[in-house]
Protein backbone atom coordinates (compact mmCIF):
# COMPACT_ATOMS: atom_id res chain seq x y z
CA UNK A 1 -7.20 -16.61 23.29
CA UNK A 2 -6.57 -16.32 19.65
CA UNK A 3 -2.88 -15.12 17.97
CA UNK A 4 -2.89 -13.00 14.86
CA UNK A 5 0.26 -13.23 12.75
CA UNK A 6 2.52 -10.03 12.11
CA UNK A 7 1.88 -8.56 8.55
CA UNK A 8 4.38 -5.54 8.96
CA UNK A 9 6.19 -4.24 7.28
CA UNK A 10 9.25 -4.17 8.98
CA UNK A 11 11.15 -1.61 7.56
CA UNK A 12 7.48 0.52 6.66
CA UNK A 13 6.10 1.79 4.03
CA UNK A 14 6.25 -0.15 0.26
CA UNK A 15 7.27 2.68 -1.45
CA UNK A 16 10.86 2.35 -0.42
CA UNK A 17 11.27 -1.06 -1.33
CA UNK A 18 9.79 0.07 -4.59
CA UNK A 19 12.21 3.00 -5.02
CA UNK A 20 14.94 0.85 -4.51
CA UNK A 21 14.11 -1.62 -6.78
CA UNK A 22 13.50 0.91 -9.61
CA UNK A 23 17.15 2.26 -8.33
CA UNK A 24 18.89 -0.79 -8.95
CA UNK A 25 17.47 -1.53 -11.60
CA UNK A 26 18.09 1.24 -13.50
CA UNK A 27 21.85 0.84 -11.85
CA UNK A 28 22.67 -2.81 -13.32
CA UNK A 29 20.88 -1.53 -16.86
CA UNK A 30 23.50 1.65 -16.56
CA UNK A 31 26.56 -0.02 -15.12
CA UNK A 32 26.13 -2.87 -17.79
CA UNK A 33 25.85 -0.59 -20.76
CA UNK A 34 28.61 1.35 -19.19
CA UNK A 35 31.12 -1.49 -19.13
CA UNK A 36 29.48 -3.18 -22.56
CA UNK A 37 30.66 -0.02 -24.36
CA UNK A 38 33.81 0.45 -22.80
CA UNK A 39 35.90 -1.42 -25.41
CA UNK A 40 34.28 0.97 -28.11
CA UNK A 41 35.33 4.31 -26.37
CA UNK A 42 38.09 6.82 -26.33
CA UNK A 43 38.95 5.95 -22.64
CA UNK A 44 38.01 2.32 -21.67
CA UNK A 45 38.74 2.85 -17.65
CA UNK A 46 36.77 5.75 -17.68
CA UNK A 47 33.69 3.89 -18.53
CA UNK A 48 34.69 0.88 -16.38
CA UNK A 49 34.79 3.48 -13.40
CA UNK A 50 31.32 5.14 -14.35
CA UNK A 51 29.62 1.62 -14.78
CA UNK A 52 31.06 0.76 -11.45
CA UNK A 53 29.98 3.72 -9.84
CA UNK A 54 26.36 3.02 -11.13
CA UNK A 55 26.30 -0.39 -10.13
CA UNK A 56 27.32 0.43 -6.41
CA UNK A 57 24.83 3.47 -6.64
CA UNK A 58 22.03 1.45 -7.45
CA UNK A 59 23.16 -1.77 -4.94
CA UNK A 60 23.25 1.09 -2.33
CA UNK A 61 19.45 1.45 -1.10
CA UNK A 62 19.21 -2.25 -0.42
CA UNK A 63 22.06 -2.58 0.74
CA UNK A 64 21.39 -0.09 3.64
CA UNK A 65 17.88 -1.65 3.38
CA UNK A 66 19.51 -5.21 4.65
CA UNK A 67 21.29 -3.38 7.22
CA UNK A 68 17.71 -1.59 9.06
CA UNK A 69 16.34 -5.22 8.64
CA UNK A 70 19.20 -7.06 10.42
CA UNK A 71 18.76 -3.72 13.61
CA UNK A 72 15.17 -4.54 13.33
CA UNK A 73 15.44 -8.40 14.01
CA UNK A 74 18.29 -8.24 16.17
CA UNK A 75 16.55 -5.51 18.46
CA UNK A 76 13.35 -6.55 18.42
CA UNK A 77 11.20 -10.17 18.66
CA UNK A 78 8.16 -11.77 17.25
CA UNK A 79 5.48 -9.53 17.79
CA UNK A 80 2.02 -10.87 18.69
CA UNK A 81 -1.78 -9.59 19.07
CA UNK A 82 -3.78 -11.53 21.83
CA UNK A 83 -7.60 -11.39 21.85
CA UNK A 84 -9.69 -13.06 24.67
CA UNK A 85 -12.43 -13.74 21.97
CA UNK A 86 -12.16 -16.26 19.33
CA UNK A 87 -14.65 -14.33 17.59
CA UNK A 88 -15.06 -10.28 16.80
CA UNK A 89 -18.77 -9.07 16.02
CA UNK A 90 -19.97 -6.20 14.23
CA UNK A 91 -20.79 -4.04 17.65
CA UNK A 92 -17.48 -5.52 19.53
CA UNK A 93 -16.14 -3.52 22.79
CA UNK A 94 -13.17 -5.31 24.11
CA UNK A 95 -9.18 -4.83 25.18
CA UNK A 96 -6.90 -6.52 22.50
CA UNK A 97 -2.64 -6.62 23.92
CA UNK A 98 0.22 -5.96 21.32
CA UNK A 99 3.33 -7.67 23.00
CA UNK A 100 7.23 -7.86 21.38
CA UNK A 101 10.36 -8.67 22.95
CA UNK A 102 13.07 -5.80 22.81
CA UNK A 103 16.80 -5.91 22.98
CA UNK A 104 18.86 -2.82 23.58
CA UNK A 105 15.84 -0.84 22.48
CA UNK A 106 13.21 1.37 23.41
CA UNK A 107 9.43 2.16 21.80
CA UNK A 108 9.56 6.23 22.30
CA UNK A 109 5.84 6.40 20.75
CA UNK A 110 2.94 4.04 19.47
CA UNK A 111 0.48 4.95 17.01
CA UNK A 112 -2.49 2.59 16.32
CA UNK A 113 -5.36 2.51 13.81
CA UNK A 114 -8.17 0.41 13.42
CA UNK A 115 -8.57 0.57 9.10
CA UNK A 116 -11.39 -1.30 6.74
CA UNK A 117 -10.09 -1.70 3.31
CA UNK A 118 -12.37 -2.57 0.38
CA UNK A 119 -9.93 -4.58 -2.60
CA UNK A 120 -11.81 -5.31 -5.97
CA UNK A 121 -9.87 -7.22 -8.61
CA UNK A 122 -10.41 -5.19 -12.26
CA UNK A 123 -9.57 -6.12 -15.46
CA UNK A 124 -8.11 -9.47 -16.19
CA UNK A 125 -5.27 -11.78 -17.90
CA UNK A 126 -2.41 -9.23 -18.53
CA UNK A 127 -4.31 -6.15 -17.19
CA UNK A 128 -5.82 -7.56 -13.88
CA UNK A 129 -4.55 -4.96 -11.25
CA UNK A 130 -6.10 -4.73 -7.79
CA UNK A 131 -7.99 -1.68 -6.30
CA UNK A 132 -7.53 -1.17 -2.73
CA UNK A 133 -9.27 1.69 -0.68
CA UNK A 134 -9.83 2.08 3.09
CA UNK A 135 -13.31 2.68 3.67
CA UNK A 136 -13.11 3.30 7.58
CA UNK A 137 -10.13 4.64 9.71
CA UNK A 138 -9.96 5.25 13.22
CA UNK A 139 -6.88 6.26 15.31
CA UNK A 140 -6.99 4.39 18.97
CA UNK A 141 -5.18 5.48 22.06
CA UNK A 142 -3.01 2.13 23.59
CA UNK A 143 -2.14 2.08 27.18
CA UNK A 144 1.57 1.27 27.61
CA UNK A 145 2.61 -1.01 30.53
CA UNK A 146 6.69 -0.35 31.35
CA UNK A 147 8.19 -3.53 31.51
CA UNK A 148 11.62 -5.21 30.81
CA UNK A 149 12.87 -6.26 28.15
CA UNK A 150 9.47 -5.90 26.30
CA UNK A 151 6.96 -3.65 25.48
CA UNK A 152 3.17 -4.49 26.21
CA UNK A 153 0.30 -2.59 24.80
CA UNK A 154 -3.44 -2.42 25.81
CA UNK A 155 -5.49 -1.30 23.00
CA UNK A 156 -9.09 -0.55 23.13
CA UNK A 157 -10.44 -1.68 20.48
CA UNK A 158 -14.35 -0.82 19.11
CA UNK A 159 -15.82 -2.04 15.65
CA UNK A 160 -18.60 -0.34 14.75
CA UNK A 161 -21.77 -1.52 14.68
CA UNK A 162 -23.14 0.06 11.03
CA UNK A 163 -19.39 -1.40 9.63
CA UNK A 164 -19.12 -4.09 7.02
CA UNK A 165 -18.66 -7.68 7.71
CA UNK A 166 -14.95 -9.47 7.00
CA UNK A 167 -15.52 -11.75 3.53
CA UNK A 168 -13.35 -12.44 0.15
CA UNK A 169 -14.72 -13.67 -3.06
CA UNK A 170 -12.55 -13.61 -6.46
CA UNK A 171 -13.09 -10.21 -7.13
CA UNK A 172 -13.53 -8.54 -4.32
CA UNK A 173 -12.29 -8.78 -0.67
CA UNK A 174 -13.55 -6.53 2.27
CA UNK A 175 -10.88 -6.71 5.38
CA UNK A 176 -10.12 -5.32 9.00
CA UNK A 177 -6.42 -4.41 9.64
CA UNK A 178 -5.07 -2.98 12.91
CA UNK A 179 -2.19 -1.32 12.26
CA UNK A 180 0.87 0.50 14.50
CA UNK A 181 3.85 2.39 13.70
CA UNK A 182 6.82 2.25 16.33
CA UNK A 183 8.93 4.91 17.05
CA UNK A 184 12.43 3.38 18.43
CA UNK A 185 15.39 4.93 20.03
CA UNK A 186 18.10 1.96 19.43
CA UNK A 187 17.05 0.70 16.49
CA UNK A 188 14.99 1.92 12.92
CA UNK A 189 11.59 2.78 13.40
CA UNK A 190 8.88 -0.70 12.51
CA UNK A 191 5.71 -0.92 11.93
CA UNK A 192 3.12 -4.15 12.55
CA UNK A 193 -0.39 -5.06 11.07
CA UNK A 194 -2.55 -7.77 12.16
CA UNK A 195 -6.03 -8.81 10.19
CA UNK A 196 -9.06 -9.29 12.24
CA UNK A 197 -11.67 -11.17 11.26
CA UNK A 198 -15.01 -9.57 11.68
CA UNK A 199 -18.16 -11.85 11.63
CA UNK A 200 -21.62 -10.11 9.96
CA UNK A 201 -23.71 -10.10 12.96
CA UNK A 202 -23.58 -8.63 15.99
CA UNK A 203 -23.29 -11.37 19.23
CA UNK A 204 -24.65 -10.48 22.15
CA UNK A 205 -22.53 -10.49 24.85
């Protein structure tokens, strides 16, 4: 039996950590100018208020960020990803079982997908930025068992045959992901991502 570790994310998608970054940063660059100016205006406290108010604004996202998190951890355990076989082959037909403690929460809906993403490094020094593109996507259909306290997931899972092998060099990095979104009632919705890795020949079983 072999244990994958959790990738996420927790609280989904990147893009909303990003826009909150970009949001508070442009909030500390606002409220700072804001009160740095103050002295120099007709009405001081007016500026004090308005570099407040763009501090807080732009504190705001992670600070209701922090909040989902702490729901998330306090509703919800360690997830894990148990596989009978050590070792996945091109050609692989097996069961796979998501499994994660829950506390005064419920999953209302699963949705898995089996993705192969292609990254190649381009550029370098300053200008090195990574390309990332999913080159295979496939949407499975888990089985959920009821049980208390915990939700445990059956998930078929197939890797084609004619797919590329798992490897990584310096530039350029081919890997499996199986990914699932949770829907909660209790707590924000969570997602969880585990990498597989996917030898280059096909074992007869």
């Amino acid at each position: 039996m072999a244990d994958h570790e959790d990738h996420g994310p927790v609280l989904g998608s990147g893009w909303i950590h990003l826009a909150a970054s970009v949001l508070l940063v442009l909030g500390g660059v606002m409220g700072y100018s804001f009160w740095d100016n103050a002295a120099k205006s007709a009405d001081p406290s007016l500026m004090r208020r308005l570099g407040t108010i763009a501090l807080l604004v732009g504190i705001s996202p992670w600070a209701i960020n922090g909040y989902r998190l702490f729901r998330v951890r306090a509703s919800l355990g360690t997830a894990d990803l148990e596989l009978k076989e050590v070792l996945i082959p091109l050609g692989f037909s097996g069961n796979v079982t998501y499994f994660r403690p829950l506390h005064n929460a419920e999953v209302q809906q699963i949705e898995v997908r089996l993705q192969c993403e292609e990254l190649i490094v381009l550029g370098g020094g300053r200008g090195r930025r990574e390309s990332r593109q999913t080159v295979f996507s496939e949407v499975l259909t888990p089985v959920v068992s009821p049980m208390m306290e915990q939700v445990r997931v059956q998930i078929p899972l197939r890797i084609p045959k004619e797919g590329p092998p798992s490897f990584s060099t310096e530039r350029a990095r081919i890997e499996w992901w199986l990914r699932l979104r949770l829907r909660m009632r209790g707590c924000p919705n969570t997602e969880s991502s585990f990498q597989l890795e996917v030898l280059p020949a096909v074992v007869e079983r």
